[in-house]
PDB file of N, CA and C in Angstrom:
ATOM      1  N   UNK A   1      42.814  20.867 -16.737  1.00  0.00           N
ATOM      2  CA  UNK A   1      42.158  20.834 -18.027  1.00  0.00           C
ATOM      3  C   UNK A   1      40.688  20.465 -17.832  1.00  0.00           C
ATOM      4  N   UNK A   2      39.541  21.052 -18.948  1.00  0.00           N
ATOM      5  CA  UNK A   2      38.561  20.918 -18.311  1.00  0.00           C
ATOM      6  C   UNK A   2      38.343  19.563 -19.205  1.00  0.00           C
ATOM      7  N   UNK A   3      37.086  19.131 -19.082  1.00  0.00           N
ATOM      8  CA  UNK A   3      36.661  17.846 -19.795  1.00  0.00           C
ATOM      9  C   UNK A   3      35.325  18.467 -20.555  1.00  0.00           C
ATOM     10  N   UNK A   4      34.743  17.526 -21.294  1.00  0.00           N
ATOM     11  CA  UNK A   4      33.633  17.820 -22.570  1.00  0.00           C
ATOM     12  C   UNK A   4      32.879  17.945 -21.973  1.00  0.00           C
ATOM     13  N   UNK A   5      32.118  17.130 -20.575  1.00  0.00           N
ATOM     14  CA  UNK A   5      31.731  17.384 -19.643  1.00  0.00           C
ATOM     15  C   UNK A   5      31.536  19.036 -19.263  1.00  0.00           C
ATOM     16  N   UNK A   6      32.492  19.056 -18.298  1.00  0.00           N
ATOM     17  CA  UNK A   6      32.718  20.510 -17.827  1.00  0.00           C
ATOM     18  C   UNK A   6      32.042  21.692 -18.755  1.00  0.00           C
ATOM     19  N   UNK A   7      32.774  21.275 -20.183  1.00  0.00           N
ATOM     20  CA  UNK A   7      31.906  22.674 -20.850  1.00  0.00           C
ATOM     21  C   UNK A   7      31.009  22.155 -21.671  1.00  0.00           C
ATOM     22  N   UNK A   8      30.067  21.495 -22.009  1.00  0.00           N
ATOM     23  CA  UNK A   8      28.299  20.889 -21.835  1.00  0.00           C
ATOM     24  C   UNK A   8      27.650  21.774 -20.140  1.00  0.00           C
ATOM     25  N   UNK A   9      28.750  21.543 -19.382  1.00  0.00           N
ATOM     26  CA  UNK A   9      27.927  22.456 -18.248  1.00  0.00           C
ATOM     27  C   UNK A   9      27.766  23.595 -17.700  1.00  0.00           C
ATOM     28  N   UNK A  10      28.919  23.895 -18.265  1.00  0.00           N
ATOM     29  CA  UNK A  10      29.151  25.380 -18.478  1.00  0.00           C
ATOM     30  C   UNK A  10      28.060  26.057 -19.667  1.00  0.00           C
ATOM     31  N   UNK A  11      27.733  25.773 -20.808  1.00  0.00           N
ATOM     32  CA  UNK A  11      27.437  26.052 -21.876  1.00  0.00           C
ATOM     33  C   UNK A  11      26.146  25.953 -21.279  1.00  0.00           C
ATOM     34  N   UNK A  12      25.245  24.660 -20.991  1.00  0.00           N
ATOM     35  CA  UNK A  12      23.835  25.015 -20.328  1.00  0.00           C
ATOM     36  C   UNK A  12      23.419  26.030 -19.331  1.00  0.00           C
ATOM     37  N   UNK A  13      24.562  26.332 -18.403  1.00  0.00           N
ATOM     38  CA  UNK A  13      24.380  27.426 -17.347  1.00  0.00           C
ATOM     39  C   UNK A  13      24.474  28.740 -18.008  1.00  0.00           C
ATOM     40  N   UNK A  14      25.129  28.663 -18.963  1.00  0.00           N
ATOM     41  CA  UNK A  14      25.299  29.906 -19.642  1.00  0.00           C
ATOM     42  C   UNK A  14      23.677  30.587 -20.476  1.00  0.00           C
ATOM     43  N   UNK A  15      23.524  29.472 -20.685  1.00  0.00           N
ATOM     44  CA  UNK A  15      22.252  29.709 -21.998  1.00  0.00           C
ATOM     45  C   UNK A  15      20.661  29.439 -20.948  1.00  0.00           C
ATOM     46  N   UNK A  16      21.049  28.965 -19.306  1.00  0.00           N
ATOM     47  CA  UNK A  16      20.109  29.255 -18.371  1.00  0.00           C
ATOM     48  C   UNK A  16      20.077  30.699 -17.839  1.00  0.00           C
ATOM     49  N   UNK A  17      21.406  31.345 -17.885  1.00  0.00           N
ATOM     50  CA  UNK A  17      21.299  32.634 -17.298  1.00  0.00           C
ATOM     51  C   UNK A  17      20.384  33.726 -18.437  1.00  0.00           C
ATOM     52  N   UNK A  18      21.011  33.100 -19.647  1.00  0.00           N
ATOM     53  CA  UNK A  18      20.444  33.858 -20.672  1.00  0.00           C
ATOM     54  C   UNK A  18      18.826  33.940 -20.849  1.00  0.00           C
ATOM     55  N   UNK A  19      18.118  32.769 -21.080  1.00  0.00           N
ATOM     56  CA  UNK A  19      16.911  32.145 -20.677  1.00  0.00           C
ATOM     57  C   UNK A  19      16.307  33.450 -19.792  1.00  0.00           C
ATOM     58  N   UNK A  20      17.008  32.865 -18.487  1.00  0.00           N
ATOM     59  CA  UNK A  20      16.393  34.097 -16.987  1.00  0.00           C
ATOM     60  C   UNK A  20      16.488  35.737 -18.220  1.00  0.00           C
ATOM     61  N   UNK A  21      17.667  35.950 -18.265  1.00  0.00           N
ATOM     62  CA  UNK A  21      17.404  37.094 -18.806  1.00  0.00           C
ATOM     63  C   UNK A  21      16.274  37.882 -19.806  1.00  0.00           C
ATOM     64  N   UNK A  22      15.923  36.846 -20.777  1.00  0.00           N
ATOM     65  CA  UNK A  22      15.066  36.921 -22.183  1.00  0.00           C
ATOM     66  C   UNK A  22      13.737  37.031 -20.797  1.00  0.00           C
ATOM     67  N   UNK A  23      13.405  36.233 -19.995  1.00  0.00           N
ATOM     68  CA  UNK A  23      11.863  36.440 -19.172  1.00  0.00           C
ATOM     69  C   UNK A  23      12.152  37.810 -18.817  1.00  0.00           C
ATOM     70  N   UNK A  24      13.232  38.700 -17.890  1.00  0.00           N
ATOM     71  CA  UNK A  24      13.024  39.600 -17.354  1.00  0.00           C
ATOM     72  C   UNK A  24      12.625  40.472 -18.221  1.00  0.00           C
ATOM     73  N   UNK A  25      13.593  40.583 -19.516  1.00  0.00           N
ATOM     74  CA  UNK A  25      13.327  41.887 -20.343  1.00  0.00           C
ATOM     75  C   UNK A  25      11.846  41.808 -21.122  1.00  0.00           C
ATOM     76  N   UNK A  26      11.676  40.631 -21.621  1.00  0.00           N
ATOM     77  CA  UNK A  26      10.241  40.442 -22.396  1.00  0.00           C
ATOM     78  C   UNK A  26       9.094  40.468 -21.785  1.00  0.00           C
ATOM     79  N   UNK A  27       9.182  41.011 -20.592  1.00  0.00           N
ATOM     80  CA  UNK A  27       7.783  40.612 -20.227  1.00  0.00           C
ATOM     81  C   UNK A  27       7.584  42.468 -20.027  1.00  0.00           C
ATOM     82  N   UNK A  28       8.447  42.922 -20.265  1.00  0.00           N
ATOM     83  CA  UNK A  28       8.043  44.598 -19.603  1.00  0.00           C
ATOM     84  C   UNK A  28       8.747  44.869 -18.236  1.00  0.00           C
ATOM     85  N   UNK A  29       8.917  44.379 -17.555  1.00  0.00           N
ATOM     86  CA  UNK A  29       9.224  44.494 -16.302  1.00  0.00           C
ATOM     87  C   UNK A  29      10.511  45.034 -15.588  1.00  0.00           C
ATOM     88  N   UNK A  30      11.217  44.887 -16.835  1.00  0.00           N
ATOM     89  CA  UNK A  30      12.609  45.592 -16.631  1.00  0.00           C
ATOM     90  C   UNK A  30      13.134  46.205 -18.032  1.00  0.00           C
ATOM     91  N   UNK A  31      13.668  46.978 -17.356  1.00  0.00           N
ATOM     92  CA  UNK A  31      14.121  48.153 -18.776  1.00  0.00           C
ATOM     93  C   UNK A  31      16.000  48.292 -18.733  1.00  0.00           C
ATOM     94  N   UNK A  32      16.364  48.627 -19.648  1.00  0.00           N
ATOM     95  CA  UNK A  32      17.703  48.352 -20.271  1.00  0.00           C
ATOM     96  C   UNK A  32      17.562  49.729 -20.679  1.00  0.00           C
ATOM     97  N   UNK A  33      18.441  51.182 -20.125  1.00  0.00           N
ATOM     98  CA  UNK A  33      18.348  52.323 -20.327  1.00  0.00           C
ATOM     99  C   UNK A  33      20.383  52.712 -19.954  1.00  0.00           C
ATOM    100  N   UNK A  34      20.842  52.857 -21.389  1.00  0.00           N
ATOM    101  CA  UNK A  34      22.099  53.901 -21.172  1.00  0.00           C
ATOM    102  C   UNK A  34      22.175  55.112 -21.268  1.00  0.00           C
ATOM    103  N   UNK A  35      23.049  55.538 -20.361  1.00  0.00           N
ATOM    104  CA  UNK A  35      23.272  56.873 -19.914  1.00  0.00           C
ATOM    105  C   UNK A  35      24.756  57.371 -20.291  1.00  0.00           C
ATOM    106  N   UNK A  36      24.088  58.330 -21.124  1.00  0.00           N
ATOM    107  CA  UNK A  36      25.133  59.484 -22.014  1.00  0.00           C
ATOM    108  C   UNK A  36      25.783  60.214 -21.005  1.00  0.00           C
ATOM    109  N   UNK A  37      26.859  60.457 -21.286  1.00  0.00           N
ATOM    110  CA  UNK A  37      27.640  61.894 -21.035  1.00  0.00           C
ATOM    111  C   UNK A  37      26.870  62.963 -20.396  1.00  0.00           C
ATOM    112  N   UNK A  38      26.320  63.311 -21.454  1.00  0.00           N
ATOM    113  CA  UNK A  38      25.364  64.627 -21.487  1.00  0.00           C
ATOM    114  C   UNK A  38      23.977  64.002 -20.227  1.00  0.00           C
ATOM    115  N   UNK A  39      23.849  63.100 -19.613  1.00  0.00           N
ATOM    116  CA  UNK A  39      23.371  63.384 -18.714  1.00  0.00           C
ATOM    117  C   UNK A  39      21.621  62.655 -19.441  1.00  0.00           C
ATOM    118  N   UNK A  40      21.615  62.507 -21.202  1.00  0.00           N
ATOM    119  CA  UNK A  40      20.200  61.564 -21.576  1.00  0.00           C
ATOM    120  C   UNK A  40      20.387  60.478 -21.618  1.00  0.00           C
ATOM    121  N   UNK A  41      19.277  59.683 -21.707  1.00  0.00           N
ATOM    122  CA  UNK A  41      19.385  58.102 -21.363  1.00  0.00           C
ATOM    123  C   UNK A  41      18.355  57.948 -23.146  1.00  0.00           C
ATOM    124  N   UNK A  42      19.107  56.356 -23.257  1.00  0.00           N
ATOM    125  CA  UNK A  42      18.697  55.574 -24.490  1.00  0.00           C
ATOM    126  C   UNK A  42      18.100  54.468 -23.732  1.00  0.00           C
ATOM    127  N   UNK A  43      16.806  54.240 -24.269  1.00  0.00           N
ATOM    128  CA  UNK A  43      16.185  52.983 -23.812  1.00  0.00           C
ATOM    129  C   UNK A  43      16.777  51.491 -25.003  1.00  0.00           C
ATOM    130  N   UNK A  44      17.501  50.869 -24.389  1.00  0.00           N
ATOM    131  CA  UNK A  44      18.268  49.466 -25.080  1.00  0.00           C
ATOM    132  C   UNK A  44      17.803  48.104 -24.682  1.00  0.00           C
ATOM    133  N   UNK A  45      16.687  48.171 -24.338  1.00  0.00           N
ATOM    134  CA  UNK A  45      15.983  47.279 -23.741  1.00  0.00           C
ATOM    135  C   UNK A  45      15.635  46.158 -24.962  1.00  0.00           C
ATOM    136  N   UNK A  46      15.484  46.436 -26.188  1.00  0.00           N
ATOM    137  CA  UNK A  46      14.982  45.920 -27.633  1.00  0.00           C
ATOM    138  C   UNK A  46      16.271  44.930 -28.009  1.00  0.00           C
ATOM    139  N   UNK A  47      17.553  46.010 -27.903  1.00  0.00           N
ATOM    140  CA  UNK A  47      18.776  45.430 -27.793  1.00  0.00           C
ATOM    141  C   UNK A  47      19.155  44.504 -27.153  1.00  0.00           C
ATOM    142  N   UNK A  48      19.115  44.392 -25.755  1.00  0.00           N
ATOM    143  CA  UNK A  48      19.891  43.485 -24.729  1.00  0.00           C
ATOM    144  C   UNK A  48      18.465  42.020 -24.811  1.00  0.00           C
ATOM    145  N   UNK A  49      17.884  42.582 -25.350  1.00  0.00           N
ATOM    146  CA  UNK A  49      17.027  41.503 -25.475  1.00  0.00           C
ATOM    147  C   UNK A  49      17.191  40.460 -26.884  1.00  0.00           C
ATOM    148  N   UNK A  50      17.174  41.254 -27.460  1.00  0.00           N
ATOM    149  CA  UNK A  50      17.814  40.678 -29.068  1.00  0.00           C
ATOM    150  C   UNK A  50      19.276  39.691 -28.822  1.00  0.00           C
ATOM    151  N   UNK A  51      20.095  40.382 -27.826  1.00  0.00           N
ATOM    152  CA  UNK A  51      21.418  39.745 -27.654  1.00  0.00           C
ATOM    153  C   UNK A  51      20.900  38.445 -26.500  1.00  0.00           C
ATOM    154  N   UNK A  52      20.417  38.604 -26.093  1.00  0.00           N
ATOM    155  CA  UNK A  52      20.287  37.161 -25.071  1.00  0.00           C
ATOM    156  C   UNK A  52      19.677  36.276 -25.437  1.00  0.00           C
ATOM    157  N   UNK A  53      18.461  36.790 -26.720  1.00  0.00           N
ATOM    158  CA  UNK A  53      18.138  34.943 -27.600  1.00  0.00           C
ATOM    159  C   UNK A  53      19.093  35.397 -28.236  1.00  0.00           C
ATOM    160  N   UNK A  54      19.753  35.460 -28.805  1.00  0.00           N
ATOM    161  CA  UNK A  54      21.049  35.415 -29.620  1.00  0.00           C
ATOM    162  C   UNK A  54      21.952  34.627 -29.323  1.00  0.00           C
ATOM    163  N   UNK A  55      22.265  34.568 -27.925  1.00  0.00           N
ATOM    164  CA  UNK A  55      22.917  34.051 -26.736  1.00  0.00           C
ATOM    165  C   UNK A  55      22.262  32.636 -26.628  1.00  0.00           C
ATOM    166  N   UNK A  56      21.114  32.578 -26.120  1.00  0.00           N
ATOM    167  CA  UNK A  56      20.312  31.288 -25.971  1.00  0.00           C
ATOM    168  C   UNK A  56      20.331  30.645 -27.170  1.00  0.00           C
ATOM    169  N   UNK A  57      20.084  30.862 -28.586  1.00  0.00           N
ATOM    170  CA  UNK A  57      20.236  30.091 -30.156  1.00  0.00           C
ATOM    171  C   UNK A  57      21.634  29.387 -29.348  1.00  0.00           C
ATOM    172  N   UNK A  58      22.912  30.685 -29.464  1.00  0.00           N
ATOM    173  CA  UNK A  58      23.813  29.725 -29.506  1.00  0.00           C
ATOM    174  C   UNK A  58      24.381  28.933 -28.577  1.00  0.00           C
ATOM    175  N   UNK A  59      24.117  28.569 -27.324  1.00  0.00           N
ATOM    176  CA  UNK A  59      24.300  28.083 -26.434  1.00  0.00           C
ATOM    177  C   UNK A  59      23.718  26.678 -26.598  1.00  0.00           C
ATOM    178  N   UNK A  60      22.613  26.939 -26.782  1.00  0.00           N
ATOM    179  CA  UNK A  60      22.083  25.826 -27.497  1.00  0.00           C
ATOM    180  C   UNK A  60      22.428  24.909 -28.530  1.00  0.00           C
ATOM    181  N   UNK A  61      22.506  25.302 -29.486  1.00  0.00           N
ATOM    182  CA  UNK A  61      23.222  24.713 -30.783  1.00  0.00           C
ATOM    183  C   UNK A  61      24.630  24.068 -30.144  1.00  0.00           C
ATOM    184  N   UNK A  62      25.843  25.132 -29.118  1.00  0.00           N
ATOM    185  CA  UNK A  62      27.014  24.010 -28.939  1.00  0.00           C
ATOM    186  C   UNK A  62      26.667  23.272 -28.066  1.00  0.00           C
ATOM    187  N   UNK A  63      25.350  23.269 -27.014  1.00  0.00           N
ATOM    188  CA  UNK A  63      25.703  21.810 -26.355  1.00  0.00           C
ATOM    189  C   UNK A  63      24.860  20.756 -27.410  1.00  0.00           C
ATOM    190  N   UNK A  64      24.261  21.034 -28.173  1.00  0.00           N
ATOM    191  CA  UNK A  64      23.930  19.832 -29.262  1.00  0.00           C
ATOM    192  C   UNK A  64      24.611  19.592 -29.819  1.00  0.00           C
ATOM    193  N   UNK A  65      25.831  20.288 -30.427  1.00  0.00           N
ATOM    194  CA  UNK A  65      27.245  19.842 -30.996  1.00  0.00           C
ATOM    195  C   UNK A  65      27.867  18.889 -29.957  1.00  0.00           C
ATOM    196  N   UNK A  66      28.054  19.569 -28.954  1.00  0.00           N
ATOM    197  CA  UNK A  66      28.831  18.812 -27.884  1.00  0.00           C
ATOM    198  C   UNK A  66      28.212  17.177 -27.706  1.00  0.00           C
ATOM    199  N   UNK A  67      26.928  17.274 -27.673  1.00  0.00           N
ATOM    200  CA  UNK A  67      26.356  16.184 -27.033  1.00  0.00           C
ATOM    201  C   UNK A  67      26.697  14.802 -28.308  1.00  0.00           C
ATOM    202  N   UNK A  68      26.981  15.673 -29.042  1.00  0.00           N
ATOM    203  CA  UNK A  68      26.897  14.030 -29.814  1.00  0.00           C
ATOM    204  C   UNK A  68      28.070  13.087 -29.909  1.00  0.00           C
TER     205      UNK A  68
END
């Protein structure tokens, strides 16, 4: 069983990976492009970026729940 502990540390590592992520995509430097069937690509870079502060808000918010 894990302890409150355990996931406070889990939950910060989570919302550190996310963090890393939000620098790569926001700065330009890396692109987020899916590839159709048909062989065209969608640039989702706006997307996967939107989802990782999304990610970081809430990661955040439960270890401040947690912490108290």
């Amino acid at each position: 069983m894990k302890t409150l502990d355990d996931l406070i540390e889990w939950a910060n590592e989570q919302r550190e990976e996310s963090l890393q992520q939000v620098d790569l995509f926001s700065n330009g430097g890396v692109k987020a492009q899916l590839v159709m069937p048909d062989g065209t690509t969608q640039d989702i870079t706006a997307g996967v970026l939107s989802h990782q502060k999304a990610n970081v808000d809430a990661f955040t918010s439960l270890v401040s729940a947690l912490e108290r």
